[in-house]
PDB file of N, CA and C in Angstrom:
ATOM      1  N   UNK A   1      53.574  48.726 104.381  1.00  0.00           N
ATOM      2  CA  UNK A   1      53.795  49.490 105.586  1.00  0.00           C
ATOM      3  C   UNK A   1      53.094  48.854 106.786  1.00  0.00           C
ATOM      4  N   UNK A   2      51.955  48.445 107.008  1.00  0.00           N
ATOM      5  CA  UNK A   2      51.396  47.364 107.407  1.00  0.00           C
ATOM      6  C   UNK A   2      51.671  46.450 108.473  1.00  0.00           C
ATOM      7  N   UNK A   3      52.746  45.758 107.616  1.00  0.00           N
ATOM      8  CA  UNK A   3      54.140  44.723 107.694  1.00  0.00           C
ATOM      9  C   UNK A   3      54.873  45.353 108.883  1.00  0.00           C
ATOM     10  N   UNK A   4      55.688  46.804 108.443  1.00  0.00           N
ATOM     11  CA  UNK A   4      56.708  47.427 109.121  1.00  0.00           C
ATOM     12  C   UNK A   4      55.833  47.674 110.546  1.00  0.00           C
ATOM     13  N   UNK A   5      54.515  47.948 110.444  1.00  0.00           N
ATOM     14  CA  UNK A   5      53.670  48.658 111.462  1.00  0.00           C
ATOM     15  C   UNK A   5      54.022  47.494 112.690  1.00  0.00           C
ATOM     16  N   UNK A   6      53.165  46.167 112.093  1.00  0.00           N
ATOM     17  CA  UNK A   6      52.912  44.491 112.796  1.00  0.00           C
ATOM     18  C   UNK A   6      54.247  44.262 114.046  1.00  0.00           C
ATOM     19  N   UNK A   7      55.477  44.949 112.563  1.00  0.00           N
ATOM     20  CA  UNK A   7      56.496  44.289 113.679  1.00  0.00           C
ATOM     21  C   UNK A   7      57.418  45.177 114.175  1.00  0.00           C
ATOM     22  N   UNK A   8      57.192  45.973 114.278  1.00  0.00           N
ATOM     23  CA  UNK A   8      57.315  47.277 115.749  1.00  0.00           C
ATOM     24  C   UNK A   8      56.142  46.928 117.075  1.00  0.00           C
ATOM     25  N   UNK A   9      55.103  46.885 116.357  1.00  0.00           N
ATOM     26  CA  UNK A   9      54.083  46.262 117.438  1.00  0.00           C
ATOM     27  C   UNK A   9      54.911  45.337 118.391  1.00  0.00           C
ATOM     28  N   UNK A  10      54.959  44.250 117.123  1.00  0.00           N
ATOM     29  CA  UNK A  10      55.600  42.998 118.300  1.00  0.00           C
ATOM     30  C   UNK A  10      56.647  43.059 118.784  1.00  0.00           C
ATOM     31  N   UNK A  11      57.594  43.390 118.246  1.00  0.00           N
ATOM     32  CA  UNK A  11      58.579  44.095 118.829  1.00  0.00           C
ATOM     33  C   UNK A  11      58.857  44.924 120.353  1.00  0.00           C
ATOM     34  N   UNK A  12      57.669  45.943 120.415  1.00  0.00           N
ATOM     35  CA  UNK A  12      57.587  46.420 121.611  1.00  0.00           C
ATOM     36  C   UNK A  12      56.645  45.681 122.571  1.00  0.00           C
ATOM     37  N   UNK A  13      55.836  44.947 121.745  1.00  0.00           N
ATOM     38  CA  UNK A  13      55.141  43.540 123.331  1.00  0.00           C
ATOM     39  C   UNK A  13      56.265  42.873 123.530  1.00  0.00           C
ATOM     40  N   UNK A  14      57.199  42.358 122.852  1.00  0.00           N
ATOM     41  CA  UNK A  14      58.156  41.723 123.205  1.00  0.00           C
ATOM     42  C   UNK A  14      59.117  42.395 124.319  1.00  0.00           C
ATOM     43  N   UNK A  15      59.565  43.647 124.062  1.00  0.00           N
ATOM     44  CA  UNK A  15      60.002  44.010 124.757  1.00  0.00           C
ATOM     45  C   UNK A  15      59.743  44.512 126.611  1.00  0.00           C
ATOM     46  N   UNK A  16      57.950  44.863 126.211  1.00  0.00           N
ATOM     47  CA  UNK A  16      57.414  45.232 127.312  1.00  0.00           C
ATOM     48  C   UNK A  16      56.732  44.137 128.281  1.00  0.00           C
ATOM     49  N   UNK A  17      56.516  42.677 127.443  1.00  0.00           N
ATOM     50  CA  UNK A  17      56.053  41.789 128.282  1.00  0.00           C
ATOM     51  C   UNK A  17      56.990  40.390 129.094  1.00  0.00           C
ATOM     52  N   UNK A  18      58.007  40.845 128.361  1.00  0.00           N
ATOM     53  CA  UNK A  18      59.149  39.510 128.403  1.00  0.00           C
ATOM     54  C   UNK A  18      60.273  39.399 129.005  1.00  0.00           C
ATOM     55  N   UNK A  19      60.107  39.243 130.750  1.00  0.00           N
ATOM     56  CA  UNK A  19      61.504  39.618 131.181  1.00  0.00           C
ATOM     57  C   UNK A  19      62.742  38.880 130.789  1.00  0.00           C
ATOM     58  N   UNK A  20      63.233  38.075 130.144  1.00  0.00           N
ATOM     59  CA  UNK A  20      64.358  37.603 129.459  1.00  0.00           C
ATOM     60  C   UNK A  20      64.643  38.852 128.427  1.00  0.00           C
ATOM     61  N   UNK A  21      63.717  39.162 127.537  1.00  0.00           N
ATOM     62  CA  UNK A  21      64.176  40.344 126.416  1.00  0.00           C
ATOM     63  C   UNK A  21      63.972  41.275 127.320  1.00  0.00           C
ATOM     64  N   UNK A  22      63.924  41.575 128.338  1.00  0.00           N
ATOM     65  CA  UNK A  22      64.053  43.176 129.192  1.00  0.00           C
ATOM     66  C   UNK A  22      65.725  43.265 129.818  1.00  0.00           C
ATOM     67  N   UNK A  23      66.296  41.743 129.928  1.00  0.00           N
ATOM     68  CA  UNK A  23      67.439  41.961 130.151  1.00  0.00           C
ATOM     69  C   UNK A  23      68.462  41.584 129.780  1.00  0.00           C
ATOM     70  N   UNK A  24      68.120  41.602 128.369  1.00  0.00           N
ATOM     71  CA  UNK A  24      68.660  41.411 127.523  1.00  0.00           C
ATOM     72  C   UNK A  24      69.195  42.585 126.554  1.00  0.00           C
ATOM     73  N   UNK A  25      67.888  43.128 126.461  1.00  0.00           N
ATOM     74  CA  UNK A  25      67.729  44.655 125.676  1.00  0.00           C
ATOM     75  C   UNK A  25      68.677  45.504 126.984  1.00  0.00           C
ATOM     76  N   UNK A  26      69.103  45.277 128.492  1.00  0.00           N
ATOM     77  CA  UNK A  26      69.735  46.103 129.097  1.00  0.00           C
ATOM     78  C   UNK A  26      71.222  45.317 128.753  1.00  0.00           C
ATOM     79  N   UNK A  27      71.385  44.457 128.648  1.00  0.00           N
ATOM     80  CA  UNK A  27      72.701  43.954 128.324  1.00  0.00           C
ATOM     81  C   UNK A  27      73.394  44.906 127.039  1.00  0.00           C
ATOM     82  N   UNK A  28      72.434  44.602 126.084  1.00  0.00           N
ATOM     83  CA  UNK A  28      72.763  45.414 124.894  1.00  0.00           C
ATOM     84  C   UNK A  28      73.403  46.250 125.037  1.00  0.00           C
ATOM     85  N   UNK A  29      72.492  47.600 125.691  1.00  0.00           N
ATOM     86  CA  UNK A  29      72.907  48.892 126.193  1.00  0.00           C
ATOM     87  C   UNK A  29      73.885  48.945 126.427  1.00  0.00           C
ATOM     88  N   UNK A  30      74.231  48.098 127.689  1.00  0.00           N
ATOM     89  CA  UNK A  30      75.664  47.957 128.169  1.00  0.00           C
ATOM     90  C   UNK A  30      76.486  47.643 127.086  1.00  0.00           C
ATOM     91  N   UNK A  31      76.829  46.637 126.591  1.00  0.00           N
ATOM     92  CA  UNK A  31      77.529  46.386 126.067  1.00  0.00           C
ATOM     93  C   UNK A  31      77.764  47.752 124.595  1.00  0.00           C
ATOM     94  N   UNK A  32      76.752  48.420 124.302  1.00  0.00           N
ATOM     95  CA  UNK A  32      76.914  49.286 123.471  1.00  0.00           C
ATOM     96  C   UNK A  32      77.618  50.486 123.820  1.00  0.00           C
ATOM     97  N   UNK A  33      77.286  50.726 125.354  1.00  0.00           N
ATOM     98  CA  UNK A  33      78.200  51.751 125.559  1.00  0.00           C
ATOM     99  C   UNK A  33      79.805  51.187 125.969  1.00  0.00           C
ATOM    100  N   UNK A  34      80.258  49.846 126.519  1.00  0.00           N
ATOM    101  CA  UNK A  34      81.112  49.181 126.514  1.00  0.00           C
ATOM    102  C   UNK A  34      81.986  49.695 124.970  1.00  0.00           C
ATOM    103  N   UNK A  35      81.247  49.460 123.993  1.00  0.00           N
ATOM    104  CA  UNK A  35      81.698  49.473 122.725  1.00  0.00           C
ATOM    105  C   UNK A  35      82.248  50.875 122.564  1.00  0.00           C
ATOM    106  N   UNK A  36      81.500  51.796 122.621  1.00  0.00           N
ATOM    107  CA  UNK A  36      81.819  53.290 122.486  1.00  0.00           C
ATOM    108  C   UNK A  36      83.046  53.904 123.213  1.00  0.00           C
ATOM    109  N   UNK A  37      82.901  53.442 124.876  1.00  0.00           N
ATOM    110  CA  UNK A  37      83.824  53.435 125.661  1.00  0.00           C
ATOM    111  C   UNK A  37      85.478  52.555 125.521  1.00  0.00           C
ATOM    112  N   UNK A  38      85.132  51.333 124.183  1.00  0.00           N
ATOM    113  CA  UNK A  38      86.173  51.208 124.190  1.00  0.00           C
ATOM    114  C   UNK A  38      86.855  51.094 122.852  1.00  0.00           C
ATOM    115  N   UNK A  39      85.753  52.190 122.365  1.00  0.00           N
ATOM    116  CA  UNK A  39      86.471  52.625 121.020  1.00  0.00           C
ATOM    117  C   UNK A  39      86.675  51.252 120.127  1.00  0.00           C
ATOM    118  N   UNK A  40      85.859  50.325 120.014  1.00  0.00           N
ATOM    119  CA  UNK A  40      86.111  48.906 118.940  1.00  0.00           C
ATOM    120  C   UNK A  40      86.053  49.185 117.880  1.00  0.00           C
ATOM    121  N   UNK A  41      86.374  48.022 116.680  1.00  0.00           N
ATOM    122  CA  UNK A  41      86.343  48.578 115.159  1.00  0.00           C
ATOM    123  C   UNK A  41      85.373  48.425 114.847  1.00  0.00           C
ATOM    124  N   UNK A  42      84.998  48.893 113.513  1.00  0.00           N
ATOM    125  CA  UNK A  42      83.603  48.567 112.664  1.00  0.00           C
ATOM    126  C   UNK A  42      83.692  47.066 112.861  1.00  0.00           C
ATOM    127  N   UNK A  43      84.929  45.910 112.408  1.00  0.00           N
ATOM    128  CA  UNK A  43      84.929  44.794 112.413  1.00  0.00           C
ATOM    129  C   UNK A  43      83.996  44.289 113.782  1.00  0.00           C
ATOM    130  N   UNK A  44      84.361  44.702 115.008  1.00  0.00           N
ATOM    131  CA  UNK A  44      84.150  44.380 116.411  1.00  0.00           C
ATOM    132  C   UNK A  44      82.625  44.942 116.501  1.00  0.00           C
ATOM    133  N   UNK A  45      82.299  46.268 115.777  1.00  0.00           N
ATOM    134  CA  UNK A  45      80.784  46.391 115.911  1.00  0.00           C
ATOM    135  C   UNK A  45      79.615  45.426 115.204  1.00  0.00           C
ATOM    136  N   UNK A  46      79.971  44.908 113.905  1.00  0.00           N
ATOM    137  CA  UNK A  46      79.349  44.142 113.723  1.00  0.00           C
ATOM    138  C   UNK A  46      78.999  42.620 114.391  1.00  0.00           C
ATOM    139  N   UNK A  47      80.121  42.476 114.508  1.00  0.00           N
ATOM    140  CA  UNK A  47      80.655  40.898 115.518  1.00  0.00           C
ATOM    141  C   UNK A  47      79.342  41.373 116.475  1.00  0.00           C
ATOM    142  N   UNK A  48      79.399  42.439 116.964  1.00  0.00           N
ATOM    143  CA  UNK A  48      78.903  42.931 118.216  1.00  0.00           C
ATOM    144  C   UNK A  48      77.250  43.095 118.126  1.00  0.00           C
ATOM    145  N   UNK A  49      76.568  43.816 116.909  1.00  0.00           N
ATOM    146  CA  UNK A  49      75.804  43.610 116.333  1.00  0.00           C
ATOM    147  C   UNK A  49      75.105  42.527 116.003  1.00  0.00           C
ATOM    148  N   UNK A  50      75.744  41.694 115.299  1.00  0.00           N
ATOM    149  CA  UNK A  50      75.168  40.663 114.960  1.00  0.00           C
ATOM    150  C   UNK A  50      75.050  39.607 116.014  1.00  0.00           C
ATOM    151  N   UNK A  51      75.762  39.347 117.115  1.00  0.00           N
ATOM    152  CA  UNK A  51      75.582  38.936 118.247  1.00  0.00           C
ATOM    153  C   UNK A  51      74.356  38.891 119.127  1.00  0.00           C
ATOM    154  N   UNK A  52      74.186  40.863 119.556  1.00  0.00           N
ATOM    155  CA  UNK A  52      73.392  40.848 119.557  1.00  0.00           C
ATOM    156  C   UNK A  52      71.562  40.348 119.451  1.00  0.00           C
ATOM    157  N   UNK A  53      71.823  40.733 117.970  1.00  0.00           N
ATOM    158  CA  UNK A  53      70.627  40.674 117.209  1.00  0.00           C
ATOM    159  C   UNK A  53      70.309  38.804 117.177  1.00  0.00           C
ATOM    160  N   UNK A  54      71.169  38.206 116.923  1.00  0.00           N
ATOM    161  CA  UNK A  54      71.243  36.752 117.068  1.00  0.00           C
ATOM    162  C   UNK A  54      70.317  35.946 118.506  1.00  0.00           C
ATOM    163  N   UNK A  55      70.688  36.828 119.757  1.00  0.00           N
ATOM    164  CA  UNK A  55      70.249  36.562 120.833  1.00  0.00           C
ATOM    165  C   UNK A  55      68.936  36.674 120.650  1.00  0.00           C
ATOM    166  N   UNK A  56      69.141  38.321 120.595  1.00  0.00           N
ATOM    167  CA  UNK A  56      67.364  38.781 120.690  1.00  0.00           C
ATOM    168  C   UNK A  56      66.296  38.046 120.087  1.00  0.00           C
ATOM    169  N   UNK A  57      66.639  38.083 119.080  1.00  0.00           N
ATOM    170  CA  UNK A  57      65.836  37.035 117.381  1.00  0.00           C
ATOM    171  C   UNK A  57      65.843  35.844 118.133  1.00  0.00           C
ATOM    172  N   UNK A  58      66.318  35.195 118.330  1.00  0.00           N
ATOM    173  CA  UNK A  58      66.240  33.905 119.064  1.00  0.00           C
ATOM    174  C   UNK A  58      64.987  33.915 119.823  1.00  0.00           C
ATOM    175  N   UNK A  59      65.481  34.931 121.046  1.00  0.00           N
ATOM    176  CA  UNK A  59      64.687  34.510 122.235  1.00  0.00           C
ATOM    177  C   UNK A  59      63.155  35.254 121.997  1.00  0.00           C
ATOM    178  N   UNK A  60      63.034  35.508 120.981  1.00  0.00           N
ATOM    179  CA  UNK A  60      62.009  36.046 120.416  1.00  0.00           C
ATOM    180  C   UNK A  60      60.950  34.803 119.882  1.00  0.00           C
ATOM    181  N   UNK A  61      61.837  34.215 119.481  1.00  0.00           N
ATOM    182  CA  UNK A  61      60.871  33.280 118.462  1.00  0.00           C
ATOM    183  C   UNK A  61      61.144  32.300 119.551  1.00  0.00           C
ATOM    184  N   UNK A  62      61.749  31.763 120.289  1.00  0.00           N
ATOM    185  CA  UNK A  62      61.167  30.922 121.476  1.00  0.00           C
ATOM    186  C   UNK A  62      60.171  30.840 122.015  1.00  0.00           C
ATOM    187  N   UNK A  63      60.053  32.549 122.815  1.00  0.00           N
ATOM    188  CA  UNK A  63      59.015  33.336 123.347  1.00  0.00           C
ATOM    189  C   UNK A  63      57.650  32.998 122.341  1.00  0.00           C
ATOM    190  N   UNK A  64      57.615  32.984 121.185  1.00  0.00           N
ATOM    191  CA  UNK A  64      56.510  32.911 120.557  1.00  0.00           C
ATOM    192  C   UNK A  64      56.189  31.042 119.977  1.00  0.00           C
ATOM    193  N   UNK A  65      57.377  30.649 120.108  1.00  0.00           N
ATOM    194  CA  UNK A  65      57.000  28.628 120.111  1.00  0.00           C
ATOM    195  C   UNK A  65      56.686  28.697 121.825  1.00  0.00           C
ATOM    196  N   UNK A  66      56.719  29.162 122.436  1.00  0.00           N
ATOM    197  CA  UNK A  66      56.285  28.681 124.285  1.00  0.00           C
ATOM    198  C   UNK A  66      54.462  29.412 124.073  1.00  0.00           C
ATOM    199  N   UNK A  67      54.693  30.520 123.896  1.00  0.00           N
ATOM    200  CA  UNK A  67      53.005  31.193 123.293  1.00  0.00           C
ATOM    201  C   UNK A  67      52.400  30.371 122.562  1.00  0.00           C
ATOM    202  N   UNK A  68      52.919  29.567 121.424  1.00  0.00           N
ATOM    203  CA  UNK A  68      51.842  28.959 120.888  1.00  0.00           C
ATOM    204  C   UNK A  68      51.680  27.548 121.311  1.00  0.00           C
ATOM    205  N   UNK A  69      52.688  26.983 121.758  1.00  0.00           N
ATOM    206  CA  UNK A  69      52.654  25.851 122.693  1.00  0.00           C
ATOM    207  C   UNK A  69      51.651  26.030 123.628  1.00  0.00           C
ATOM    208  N   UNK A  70      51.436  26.827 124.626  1.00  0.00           N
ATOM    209  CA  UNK A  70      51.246  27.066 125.790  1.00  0.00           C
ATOM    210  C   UNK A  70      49.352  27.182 125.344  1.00  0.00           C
ATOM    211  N   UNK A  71      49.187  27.591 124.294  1.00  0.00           N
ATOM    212  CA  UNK A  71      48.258  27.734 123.799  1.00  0.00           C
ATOM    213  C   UNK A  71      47.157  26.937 123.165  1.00  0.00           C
ATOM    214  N   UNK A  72      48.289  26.041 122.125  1.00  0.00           N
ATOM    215  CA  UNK A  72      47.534  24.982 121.853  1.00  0.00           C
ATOM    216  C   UNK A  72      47.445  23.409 123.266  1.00  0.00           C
ATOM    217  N   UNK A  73      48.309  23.578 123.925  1.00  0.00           N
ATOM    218  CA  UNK A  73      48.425  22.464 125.332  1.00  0.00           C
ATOM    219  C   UNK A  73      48.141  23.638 126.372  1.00  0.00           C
ATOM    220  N   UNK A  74      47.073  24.505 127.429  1.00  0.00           N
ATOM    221  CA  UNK A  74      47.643  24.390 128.433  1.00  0.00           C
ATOM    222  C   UNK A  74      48.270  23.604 129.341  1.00  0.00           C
ATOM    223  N   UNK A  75      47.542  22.804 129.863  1.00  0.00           N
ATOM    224  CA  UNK A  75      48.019  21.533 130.428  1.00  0.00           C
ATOM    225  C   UNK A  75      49.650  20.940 130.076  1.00  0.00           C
ATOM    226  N   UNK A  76      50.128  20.357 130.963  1.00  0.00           N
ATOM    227  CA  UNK A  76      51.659  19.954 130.979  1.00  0.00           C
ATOM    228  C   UNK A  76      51.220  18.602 129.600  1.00  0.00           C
ATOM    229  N   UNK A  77      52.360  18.359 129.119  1.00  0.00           N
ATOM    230  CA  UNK A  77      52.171  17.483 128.041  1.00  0.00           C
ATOM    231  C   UNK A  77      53.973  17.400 127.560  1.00  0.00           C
ATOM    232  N   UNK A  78      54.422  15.975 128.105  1.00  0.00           N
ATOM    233  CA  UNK A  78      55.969  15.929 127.244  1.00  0.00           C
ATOM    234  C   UNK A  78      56.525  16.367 126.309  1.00  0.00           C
ATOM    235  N   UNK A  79      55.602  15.833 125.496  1.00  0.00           N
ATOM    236  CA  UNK A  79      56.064  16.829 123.742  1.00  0.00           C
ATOM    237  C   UNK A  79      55.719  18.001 123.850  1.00  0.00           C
ATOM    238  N   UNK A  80      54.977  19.118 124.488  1.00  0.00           N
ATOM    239  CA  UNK A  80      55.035  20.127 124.164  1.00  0.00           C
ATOM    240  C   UNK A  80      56.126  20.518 125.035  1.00  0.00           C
ATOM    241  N   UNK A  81      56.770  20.035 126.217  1.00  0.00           N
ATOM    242  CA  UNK A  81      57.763  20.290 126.890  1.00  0.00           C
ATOM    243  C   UNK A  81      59.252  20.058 125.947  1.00  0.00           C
ATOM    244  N   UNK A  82      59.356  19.070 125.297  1.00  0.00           N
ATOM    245  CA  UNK A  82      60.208  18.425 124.138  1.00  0.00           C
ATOM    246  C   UNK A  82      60.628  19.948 123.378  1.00  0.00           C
ATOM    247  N   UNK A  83      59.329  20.144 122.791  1.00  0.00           N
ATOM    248  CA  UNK A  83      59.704  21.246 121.798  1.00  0.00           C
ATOM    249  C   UNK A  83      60.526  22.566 122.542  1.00  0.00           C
ATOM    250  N   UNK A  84      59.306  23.133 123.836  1.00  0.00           N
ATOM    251  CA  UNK A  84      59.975  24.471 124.526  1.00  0.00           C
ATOM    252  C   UNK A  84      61.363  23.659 124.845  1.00  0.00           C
ATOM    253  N   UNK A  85      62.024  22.468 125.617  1.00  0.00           N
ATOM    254  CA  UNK A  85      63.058  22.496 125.651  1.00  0.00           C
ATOM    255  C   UNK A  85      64.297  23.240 124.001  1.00  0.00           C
ATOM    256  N   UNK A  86      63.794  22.397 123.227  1.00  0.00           N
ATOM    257  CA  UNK A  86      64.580  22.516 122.134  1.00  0.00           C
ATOM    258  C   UNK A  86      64.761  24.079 121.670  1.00  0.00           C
ATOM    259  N   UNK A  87      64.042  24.901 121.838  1.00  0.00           N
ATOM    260  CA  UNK A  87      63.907  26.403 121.677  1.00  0.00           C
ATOM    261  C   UNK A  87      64.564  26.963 122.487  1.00  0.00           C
ATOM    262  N   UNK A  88      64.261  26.579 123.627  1.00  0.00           N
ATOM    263  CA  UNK A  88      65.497  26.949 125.096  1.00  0.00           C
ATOM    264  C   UNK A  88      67.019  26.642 124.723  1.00  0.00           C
ATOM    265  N   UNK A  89      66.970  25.461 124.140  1.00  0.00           N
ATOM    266  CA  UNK A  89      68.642  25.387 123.720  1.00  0.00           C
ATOM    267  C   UNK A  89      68.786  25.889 122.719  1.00  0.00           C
ATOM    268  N   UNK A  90      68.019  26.509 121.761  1.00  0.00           N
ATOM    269  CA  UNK A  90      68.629  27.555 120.597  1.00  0.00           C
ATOM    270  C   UNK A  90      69.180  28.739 121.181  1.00  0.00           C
ATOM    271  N   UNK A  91      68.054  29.310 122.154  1.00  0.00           N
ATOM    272  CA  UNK A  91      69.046  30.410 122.982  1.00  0.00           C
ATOM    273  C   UNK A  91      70.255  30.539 123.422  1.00  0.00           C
ATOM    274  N   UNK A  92      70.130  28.979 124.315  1.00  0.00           N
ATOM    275  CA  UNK A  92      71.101  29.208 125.058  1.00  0.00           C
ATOM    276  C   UNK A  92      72.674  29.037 123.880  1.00  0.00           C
ATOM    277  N   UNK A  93      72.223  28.113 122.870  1.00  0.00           N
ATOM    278  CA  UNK A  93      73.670  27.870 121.996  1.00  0.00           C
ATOM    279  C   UNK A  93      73.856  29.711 121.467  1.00  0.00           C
ATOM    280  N   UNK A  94      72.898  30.315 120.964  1.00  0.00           N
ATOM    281  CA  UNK A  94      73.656  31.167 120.941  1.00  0.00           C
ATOM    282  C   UNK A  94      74.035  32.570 121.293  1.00  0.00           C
ATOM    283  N   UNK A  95      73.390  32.274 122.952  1.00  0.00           N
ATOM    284  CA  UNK A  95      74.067  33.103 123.925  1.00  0.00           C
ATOM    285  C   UNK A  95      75.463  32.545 124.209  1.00  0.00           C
ATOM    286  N   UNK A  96      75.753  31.273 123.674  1.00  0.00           N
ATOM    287  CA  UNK A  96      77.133  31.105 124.391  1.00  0.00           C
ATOM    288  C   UNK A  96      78.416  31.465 123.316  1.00  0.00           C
ATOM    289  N   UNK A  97      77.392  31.896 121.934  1.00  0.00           N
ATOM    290  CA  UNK A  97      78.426  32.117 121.139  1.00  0.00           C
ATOM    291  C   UNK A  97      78.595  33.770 121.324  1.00  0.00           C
ATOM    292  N   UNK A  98      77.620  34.621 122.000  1.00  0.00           N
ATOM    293  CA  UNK A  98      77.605  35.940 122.013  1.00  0.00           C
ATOM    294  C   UNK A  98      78.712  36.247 122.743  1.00  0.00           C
ATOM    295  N   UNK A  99      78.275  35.428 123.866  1.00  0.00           N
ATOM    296  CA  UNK A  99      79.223  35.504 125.206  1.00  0.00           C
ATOM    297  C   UNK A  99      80.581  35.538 124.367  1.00  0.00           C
ATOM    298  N   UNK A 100      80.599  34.278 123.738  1.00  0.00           N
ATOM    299  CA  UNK A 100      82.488  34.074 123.303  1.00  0.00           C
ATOM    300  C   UNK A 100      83.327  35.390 122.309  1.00  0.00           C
ATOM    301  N   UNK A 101      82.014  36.017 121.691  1.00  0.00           N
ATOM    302  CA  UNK A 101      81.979  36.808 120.995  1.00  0.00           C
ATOM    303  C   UNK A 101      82.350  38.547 121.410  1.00  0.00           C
ATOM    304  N   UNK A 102      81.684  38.393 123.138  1.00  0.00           N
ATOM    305  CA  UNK A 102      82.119  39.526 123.987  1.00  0.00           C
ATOM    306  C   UNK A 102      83.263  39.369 124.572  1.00  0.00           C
ATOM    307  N   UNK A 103      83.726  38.228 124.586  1.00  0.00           N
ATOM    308  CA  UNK A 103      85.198  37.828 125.489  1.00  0.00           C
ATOM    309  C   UNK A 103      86.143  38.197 124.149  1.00  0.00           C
ATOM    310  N   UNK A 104      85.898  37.490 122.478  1.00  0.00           N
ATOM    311  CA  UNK A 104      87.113  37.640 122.351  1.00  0.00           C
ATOM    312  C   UNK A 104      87.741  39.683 121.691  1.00  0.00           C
ATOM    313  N   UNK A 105      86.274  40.042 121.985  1.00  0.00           N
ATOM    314  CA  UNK A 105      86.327  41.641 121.320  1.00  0.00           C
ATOM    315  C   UNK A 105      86.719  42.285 122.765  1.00  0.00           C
ATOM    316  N   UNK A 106      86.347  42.218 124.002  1.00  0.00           N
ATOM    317  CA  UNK A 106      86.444  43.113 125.602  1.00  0.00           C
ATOM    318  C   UNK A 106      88.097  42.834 126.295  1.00  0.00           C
ATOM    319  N   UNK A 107      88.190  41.589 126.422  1.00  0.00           N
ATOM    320  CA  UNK A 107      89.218  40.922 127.244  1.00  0.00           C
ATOM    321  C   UNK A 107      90.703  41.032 126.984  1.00  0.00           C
ATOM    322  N   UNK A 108      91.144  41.326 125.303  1.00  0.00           N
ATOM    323  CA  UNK A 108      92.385  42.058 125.311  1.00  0.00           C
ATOM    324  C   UNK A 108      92.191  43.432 125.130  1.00  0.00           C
ATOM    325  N   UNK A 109      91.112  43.905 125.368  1.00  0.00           N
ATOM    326  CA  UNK A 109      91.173  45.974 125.922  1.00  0.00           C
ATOM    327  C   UNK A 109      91.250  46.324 127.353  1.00  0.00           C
ATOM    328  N   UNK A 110      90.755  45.432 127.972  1.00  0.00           N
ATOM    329  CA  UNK A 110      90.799  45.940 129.225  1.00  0.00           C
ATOM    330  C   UNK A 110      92.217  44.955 130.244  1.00  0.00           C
ATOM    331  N   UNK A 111      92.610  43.887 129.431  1.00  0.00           N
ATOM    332  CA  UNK A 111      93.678  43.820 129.692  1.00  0.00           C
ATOM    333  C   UNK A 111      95.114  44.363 128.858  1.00  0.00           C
TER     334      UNK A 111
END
C-alpha cells in the first residue's frame, strides 16, 4: 500500500508542479467530454485512453530524466542536453501519434 501511497504522491506533484502535465491533464478533460459528447465506442474509448495515458506516462518520465539530469549537472553540459533532447522526442513521437489518434476517432463525427 506504500507503493499505491508513493505514486499518487507523485502523481499529484506531477500534476501540481508541471505545466506541460497541467495542460495536458486539461486536454484530457476535453477530449473526455469530446468523447461523451460524441457518443464514441468502447473501441474509440480505449484508442482514446490509451492515448491518453501514453502522453501523460511519457511526459512524466521525461519530467523526471530532466529532474535527475538537472540534478546530477546543474550547469549546461552537451550530454546531459543529448539525453533531455532524446526524452523530448519520446513525447513529442507520441503526442503525434495521440494527435493522429484524435483525428482518426473526431474528424468523421463532426464531419
Amino acid at each position: 500500500m506504500k507503493g499505491v501511497w508513493y505514486a499518487f504522491k507523485g502523481l499529484f506533484l506531477l500534476l501540481r508542479t508541471e505545466p506541460s502535465i497541467q495542460i495536458q491533464f486539461v486536454l484530457a478533460i476535453i477530449m473526455t467530454v469530446a468523447g461523451c459528447y460524441f457518443e464514441i465506442s468502447a473501441t474509440e474509448w480505449a484508442l482514446q485512453c490509451l492515448a491518453i495515458g501514453m502522453v501523460m506516462g511519457i511526459e512524466g518520465l521525461n519530467t523526471a530524466i530532466e529532474k535527475v539530469a538537472d540534478y546530477i549537472q546543474p550547469e549546461f553540459d552537451p550530454k546531459i542536453g543529448f539525453i533531455k533532447d532524446i526524452a523530448a522526442g519520446a513525447v513529442m513521437l507520441v503526442s503525434i501519434i495521440a494527435v493522429i489518434v484524435g483525428l482518426l476517432i473526431y474528424v468523421p463525427k463532426i464531419w
